[in-house]
N, C-alpha and C. Protein backbone atom coordinates (compact mmCIF):
# COMPACT_ATOMS: atom_id res chain seq x y z
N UNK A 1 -3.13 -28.90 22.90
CA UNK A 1 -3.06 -29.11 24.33
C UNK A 1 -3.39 -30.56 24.63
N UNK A 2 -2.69 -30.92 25.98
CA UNK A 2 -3.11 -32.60 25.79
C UNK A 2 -4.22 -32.50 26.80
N UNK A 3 -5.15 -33.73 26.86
CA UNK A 3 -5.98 -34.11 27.15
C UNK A 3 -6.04 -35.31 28.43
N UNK A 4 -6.75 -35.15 29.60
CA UNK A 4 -6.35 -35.94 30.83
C UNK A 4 -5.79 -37.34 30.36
N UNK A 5 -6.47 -37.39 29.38
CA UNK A 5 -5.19 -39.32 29.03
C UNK A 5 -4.11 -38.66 28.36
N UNK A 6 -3.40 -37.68 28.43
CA UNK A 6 -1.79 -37.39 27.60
C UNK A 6 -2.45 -37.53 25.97
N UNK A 7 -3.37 -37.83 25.17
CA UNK A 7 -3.56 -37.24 24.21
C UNK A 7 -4.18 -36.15 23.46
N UNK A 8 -3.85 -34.95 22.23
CA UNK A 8 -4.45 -33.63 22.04
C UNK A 8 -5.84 -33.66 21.82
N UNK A 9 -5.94 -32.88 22.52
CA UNK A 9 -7.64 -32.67 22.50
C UNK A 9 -7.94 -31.83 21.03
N UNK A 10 -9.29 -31.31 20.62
CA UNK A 10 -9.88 -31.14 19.69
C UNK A 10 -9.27 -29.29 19.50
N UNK A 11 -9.00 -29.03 20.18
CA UNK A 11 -8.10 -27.69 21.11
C UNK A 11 -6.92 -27.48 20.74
N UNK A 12 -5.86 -28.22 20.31
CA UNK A 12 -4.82 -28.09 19.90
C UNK A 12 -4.43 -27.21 18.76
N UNK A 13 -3.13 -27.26 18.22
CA UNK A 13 -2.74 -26.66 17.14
C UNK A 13 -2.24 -25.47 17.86
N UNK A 14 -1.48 -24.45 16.86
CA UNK A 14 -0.69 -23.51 16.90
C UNK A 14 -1.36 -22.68 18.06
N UNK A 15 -2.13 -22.63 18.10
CA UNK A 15 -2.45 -20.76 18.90
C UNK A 15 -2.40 -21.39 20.39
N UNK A 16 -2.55 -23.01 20.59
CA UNK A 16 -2.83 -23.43 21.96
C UNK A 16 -0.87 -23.80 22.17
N UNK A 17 -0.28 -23.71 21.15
CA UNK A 17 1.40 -24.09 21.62
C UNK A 17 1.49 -22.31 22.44
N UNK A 18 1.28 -21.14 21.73
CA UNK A 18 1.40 -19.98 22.02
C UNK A 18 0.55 -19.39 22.89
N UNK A 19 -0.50 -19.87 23.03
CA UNK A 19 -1.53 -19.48 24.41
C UNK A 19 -1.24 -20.63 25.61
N UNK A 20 -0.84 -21.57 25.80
CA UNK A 20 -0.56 -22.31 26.84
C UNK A 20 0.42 -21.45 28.06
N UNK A 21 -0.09 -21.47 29.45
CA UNK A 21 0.71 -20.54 30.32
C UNK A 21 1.06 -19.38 29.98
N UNK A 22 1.12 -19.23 28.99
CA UNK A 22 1.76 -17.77 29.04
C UNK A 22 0.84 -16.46 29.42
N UNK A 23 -0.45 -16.86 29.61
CA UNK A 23 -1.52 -15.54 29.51
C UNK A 23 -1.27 -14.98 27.95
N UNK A 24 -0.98 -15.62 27.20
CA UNK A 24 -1.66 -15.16 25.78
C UNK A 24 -2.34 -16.56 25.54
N UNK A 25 -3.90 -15.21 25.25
CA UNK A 25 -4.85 -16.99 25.06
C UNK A 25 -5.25 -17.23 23.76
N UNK A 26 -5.99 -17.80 23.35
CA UNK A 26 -6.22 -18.16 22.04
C UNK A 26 -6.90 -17.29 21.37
N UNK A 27 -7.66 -16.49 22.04
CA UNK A 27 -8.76 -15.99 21.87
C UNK A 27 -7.54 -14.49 21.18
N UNK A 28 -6.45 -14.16 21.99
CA UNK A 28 -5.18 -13.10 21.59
C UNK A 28 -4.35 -13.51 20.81
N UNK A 29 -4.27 -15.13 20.00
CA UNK A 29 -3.56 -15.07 19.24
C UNK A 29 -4.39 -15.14 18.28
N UNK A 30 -5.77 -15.39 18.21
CA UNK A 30 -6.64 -15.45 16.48
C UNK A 30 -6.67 -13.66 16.72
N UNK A 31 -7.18 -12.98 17.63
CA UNK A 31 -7.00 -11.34 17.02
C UNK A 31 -5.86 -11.13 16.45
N UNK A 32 -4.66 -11.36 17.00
CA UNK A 32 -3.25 -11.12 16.57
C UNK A 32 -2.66 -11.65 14.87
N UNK A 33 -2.88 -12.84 14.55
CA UNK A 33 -3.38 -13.39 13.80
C UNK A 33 -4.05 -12.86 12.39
N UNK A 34 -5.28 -12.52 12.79
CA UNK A 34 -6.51 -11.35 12.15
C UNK A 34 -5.43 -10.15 12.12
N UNK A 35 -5.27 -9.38 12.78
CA UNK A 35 -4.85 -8.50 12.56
C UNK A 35 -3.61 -7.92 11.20
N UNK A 36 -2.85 -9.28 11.45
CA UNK A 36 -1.65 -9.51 10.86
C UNK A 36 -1.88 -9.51 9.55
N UNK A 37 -2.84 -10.90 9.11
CA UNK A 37 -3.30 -10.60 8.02
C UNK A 37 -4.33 -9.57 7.18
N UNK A 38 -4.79 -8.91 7.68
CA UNK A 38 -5.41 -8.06 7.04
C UNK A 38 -4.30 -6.95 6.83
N UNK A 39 -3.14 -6.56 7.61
CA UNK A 39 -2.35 -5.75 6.95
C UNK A 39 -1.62 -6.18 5.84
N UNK A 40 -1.13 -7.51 5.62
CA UNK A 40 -0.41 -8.51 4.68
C UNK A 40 -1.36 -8.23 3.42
N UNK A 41 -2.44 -7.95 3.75
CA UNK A 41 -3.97 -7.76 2.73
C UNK A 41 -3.45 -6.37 2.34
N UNK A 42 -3.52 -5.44 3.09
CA UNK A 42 -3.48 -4.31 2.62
C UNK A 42 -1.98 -3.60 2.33
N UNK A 43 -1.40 -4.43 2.55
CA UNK A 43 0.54 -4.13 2.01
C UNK A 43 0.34 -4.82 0.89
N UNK A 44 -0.24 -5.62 0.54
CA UNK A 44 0.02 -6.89 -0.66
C UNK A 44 -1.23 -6.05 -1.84
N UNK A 45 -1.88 -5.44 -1.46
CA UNK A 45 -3.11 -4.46 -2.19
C UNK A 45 -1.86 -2.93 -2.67
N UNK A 46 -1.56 -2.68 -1.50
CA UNK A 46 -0.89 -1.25 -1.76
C UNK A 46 0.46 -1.53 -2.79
N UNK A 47 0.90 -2.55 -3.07
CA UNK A 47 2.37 -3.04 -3.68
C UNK A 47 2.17 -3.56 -4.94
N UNK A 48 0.39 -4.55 -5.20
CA UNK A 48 0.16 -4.61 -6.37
C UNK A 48 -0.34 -3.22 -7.11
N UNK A 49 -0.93 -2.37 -6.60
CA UNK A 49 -1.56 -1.44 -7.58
C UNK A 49 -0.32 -0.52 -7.89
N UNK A 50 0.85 -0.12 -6.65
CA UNK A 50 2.26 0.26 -7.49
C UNK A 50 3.32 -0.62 -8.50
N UNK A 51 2.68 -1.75 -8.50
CA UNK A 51 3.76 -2.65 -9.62
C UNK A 51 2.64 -2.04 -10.80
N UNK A 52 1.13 -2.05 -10.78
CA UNK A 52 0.43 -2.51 -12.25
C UNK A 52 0.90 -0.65 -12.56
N UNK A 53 0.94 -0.03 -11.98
CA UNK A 53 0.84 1.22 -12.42
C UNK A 53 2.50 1.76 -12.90
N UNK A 54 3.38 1.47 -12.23
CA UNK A 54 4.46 1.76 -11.99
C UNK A 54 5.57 0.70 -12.12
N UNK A 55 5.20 -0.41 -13.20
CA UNK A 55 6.03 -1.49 -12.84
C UNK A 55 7.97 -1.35 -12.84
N UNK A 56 7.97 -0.56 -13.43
CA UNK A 56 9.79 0.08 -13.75
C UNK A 56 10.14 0.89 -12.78
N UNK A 57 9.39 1.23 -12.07
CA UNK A 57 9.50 2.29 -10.77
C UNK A 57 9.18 2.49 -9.88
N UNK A 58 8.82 1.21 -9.38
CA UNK A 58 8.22 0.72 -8.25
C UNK A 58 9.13 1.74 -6.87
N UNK A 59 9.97 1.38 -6.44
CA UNK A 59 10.65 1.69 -5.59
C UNK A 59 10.65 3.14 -5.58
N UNK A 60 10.39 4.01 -6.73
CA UNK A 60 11.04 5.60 -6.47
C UNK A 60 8.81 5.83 -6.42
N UNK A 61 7.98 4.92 -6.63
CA UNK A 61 6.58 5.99 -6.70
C UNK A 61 6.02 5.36 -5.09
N UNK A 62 6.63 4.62 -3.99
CA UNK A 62 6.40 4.01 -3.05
C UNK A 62 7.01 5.14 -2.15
N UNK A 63 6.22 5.83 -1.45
CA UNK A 63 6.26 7.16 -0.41
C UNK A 63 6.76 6.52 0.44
N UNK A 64 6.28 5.56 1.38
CA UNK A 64 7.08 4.76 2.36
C UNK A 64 8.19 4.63 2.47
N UNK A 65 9.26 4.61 0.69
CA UNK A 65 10.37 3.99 0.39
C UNK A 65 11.67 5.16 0.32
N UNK A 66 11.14 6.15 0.76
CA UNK A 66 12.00 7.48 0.48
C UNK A 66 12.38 8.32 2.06
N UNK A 67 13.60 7.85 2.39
CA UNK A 67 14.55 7.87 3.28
C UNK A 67 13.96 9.43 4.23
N UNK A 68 14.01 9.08 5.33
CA UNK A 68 13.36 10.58 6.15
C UNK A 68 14.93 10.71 6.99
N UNK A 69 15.41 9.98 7.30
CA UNK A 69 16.82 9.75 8.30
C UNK A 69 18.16 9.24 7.87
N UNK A 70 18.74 9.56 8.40
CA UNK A 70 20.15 8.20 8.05
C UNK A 70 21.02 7.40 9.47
N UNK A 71 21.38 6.07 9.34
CA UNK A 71 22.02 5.76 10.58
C UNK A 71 23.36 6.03 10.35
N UNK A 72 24.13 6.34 10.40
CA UNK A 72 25.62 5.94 10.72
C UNK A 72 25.59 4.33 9.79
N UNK A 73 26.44 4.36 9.10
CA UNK A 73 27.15 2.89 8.45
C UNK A 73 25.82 1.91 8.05
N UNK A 74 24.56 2.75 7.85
CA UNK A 74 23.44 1.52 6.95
C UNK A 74 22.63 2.50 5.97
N UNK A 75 22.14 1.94 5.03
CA UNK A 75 21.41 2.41 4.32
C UNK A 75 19.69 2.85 4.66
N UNK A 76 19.35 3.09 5.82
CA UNK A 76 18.14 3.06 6.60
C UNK A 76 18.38 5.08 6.86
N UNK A 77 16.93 5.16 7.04
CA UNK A 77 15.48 4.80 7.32
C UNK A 77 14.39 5.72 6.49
N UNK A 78 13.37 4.64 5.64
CA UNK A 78 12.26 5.39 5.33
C UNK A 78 11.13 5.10 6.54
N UNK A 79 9.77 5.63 5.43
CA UNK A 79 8.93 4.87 6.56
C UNK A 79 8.79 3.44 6.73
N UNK A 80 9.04 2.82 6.28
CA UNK A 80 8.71 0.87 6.29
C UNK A 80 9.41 0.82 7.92
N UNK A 81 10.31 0.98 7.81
CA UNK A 81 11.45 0.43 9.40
C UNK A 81 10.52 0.87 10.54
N UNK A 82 10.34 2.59 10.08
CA UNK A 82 9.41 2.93 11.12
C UNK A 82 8.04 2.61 11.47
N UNK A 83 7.23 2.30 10.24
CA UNK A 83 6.11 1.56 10.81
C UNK A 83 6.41 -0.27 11.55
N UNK A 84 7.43 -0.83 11.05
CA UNK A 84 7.31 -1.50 11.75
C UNK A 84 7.25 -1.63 13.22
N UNK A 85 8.47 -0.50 13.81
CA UNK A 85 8.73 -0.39 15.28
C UNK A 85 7.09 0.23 15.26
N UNK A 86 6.65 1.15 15.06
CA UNK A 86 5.17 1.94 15.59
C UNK A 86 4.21 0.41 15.43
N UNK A 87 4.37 -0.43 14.32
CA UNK A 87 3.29 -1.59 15.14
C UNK A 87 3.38 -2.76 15.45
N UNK A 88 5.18 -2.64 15.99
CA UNK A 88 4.98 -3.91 17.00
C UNK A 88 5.40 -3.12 18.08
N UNK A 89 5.31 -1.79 18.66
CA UNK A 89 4.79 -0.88 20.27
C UNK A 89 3.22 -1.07 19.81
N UNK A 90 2.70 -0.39 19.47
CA UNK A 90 1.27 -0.80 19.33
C UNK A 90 0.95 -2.46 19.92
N UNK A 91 1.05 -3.46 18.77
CA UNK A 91 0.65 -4.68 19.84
C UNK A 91 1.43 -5.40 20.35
N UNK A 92 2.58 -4.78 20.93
CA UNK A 92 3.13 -5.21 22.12
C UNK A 92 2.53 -4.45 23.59
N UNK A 93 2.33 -3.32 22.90
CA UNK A 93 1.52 -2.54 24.20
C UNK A 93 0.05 -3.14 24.41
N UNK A 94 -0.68 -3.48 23.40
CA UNK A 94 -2.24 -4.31 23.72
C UNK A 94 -1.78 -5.77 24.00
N UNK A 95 -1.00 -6.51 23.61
CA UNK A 95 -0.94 -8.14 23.26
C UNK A 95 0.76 -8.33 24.60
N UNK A 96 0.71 -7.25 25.65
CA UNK A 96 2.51 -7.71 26.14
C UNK A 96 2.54 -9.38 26.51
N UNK A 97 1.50 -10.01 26.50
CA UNK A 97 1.79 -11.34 27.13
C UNK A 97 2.05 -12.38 25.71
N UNK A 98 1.61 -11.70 24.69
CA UNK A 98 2.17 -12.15 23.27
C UNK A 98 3.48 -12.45 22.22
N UNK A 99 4.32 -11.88 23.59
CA UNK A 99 5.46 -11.38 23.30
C UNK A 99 6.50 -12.33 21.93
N UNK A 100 6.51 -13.06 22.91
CA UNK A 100 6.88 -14.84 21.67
C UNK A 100 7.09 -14.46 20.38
N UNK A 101 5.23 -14.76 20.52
CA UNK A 101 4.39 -15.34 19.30
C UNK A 101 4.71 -13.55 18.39
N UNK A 102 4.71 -12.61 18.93
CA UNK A 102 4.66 -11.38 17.88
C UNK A 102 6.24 -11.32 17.34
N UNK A 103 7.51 -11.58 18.23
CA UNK A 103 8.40 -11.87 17.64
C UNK A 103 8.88 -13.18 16.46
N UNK A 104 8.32 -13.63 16.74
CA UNK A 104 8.55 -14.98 15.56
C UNK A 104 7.86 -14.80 14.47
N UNK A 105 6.91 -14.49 14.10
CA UNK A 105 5.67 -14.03 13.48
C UNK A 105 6.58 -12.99 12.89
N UNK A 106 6.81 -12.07 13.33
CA UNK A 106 7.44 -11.22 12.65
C UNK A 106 8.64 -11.17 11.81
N UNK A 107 9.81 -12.20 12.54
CA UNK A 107 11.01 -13.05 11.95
C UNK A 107 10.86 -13.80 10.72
N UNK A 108 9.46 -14.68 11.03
CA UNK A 108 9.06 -15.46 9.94
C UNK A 108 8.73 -14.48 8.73
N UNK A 109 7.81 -13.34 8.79
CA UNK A 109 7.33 -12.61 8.14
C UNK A 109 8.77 -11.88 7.27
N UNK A 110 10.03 -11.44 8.11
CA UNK A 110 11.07 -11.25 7.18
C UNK A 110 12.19 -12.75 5.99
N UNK A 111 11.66 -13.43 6.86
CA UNK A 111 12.23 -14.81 6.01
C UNK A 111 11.80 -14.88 4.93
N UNK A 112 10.17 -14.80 4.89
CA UNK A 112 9.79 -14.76 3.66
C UNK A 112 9.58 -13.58 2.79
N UNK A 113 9.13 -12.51 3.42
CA UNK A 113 10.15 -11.84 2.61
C UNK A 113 11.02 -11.81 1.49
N UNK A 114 12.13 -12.20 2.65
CA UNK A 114 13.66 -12.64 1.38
C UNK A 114 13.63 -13.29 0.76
N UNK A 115 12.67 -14.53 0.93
CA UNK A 115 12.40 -15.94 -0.46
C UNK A 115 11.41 -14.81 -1.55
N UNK A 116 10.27 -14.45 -0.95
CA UNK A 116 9.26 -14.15 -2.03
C UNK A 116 10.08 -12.89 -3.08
N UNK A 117 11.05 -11.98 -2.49
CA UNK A 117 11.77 -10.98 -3.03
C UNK A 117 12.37 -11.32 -4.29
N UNK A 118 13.31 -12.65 -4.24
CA UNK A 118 13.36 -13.45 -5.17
C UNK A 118 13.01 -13.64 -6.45
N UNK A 119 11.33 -14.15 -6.38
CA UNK A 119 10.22 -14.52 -7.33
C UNK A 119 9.72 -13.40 -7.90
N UNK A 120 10.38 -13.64 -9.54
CA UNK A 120 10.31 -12.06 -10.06
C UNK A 120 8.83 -11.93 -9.89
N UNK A 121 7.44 -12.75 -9.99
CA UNK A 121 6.17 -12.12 -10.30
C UNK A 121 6.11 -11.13 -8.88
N UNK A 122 6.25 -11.56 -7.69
CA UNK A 122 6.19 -10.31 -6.47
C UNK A 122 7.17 -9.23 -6.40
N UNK A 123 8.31 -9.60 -7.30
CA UNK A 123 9.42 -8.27 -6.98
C UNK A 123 10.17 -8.27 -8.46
N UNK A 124 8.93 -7.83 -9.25
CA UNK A 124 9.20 -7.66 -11.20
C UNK A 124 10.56 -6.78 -11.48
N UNK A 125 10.70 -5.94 -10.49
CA UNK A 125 11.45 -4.56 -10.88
C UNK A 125 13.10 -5.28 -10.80
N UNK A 126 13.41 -6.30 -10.37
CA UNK A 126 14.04 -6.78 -10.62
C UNK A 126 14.88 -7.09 -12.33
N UNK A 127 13.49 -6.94 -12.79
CA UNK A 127 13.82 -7.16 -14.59
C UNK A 127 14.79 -6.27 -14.96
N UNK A 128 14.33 -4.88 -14.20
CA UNK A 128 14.90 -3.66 -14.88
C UNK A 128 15.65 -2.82 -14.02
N UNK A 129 16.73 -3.54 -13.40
CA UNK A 129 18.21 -2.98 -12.53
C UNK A 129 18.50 -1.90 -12.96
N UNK A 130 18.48 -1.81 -14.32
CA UNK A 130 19.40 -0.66 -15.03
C UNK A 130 18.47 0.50 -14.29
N UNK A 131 19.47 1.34 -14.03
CA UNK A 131 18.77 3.05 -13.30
C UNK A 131 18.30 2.59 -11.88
N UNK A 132 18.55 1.27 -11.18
CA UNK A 132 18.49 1.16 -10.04
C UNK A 132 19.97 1.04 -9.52
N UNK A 133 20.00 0.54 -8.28
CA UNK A 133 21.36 0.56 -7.25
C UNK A 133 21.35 1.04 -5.93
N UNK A 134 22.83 2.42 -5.80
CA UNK A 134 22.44 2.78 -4.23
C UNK A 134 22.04 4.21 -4.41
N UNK A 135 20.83 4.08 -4.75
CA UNK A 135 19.99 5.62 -4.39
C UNK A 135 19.87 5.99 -3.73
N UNK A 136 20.53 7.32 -3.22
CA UNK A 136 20.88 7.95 -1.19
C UNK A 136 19.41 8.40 -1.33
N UNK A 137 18.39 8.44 -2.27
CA UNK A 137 17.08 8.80 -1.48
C UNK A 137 16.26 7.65 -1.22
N UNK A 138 16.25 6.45 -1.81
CA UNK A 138 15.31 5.46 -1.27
C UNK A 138 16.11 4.23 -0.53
N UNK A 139 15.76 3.82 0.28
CA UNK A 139 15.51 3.10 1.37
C UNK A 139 16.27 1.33 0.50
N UNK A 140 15.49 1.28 -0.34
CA UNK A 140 15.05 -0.27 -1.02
C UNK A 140 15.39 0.07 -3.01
N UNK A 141 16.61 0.49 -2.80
CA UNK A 141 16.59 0.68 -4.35
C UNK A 141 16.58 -0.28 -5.37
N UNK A 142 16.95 -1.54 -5.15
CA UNK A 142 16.94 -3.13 -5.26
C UNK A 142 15.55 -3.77 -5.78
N UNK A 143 14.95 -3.68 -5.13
CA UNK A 143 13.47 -4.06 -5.16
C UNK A 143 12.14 -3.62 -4.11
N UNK A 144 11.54 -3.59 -4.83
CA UNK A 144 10.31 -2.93 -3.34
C UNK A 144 9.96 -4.16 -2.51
N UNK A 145 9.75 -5.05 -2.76
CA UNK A 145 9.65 -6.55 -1.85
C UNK A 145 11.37 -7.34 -1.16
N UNK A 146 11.53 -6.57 0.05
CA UNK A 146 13.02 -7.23 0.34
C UNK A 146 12.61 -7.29 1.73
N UNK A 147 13.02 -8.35 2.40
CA UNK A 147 13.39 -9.16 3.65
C UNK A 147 14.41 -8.01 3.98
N UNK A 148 14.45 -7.73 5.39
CA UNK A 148 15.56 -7.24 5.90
C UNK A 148 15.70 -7.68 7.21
N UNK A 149 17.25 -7.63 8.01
CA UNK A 149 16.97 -8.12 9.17
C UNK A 149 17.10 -6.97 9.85
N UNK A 150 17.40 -5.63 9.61
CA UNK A 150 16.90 -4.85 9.85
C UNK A 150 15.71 -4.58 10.47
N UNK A 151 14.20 -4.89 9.84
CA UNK A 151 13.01 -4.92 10.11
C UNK A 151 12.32 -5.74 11.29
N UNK A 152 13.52 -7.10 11.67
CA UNK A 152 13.51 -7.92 12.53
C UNK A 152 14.18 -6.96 13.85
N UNK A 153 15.36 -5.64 13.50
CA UNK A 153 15.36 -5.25 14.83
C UNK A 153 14.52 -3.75 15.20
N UNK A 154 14.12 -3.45 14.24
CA UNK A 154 13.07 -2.43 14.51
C UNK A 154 11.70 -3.24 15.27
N UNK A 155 11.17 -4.30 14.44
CA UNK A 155 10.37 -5.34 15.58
C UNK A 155 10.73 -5.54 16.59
N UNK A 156 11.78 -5.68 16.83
CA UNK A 156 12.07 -5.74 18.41
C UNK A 156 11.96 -5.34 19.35
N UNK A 157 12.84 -3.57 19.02
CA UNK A 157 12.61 -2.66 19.56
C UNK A 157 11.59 -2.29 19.85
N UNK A 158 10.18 -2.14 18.92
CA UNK A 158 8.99 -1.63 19.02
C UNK A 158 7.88 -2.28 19.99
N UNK A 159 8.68 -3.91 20.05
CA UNK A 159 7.72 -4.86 20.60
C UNK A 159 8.38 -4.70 21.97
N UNK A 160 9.51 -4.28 22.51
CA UNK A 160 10.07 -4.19 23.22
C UNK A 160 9.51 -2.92 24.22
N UNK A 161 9.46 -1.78 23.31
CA UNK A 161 8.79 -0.76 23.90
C UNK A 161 7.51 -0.94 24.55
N UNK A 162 6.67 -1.12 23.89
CA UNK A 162 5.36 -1.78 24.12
C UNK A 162 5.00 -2.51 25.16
N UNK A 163 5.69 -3.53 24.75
CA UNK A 163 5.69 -4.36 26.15
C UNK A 163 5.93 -3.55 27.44
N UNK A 164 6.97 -2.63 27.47
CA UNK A 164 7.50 -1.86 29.13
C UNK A 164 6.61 -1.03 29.08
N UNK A 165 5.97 -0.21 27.89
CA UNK A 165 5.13 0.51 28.03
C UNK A 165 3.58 0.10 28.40
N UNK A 166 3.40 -0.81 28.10
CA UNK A 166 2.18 -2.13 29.57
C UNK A 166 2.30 -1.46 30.31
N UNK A 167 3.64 -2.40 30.46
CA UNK A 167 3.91 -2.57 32.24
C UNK A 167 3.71 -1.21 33.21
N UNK A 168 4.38 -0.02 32.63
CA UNK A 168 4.06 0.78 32.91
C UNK A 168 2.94 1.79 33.33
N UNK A 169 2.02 1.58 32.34
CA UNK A 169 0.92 1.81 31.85
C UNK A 169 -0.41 1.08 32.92
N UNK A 170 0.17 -0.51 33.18
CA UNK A 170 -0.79 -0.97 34.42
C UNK A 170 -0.20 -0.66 35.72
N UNK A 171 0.90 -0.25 36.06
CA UNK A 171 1.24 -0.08 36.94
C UNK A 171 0.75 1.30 37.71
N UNK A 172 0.75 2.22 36.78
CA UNK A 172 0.39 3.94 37.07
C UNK A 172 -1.39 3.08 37.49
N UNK A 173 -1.95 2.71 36.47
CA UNK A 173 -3.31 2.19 36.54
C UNK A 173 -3.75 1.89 38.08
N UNK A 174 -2.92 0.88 38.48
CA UNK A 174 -2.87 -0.09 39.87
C UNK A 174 -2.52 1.09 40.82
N UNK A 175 -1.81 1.58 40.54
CA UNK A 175 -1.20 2.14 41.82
C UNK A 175 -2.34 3.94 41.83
N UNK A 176 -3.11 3.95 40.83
CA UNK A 176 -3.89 4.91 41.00
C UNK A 176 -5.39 4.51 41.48
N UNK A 177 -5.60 2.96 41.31
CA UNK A 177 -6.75 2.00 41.77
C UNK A 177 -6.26 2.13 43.53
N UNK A 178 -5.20 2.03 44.03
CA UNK A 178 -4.96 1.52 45.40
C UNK A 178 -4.77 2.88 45.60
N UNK A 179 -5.21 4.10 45.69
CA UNK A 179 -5.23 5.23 46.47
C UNK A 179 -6.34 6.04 46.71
């Protein structure tokens, strides 16, 4: 943020580009932030102990990864797609003035993804294609670490929900305060 002479004050940096006007304050983007990473902690915990245990079979011993639905013309949906939409409604419904910052964050989060998917040490199963492909029961038969942009529109949606579901949500609030 700049400072009455036009230069950044001690205040600056990322969370003050995304908390400036918008009513998401800094204080909602370090929870948001926090939050983020500690699941990155605990996806990146839950994915190493199925590579050390399961390294050839990653994809078929990953519960998440085993198809509950089908769309019309895509290879979707286990649970992964769906937790994403369930937690970006979740903090789009606590964080709606976050809106931005939880979409980009999340975009970014599939970008890399697709680079780290790549790098056999995060996505080993790669070594061993053979007996992988298009398995109509899992989700990710390819590798268990894949970028999708898929996941970018389930984020959407979810953050999308969330957000109206606020609005909603303060509105019943307000309009039950004024009676």
């Amino acid at each position: 943020m700049k400072n009455s002479t036009g230069g950044l004050n001690s205040q600056g940096g990322a969370a003050s580009i995304f908390a400036s006007g918008t009513g998401c304050t800094k204080r909602k983007v370090v929870a948001i932030l926090v939050i983020l990473l500690v699941l990155m902690l605990l996806i990146g915990i839950y994915g190493m102990t199925i590579m050390t245990f399961f390294p050839k079979k990653m994809v078929y011993k990953d519960f998440m990864n085993y198809k509950i639905f089908t769309l019309p013309g895509s290879n979707c949906c286990s649970l992964w797609p769906i937790s994403h939409l369930v937690l970006y409604l979740i903090l789009g419904f606590i964080f709606p003035d976050c809106w931005l910052l939880l979409f980009i964050v999340g975009a970014l989060w599939e970008a890399m993804e697709v680079v780290g998917g790549k790098i056999p040490i995060l996505n080993p199963q790669r070594k061993f294609k053979e007996g992988y492909g298009d398995d109509p029961d899992v989700e990710y038969s390819n590798g268990w670490w894949a970028g999708s942009f898929k996941d970018v529109i389930f984020n959407t949606i979810g953050l999308a929900m969330g957000v109206l579901l606020r609005k909603a949500w303060d509105a019943l609030r307000k309009e039950k305060t004024n009676k």
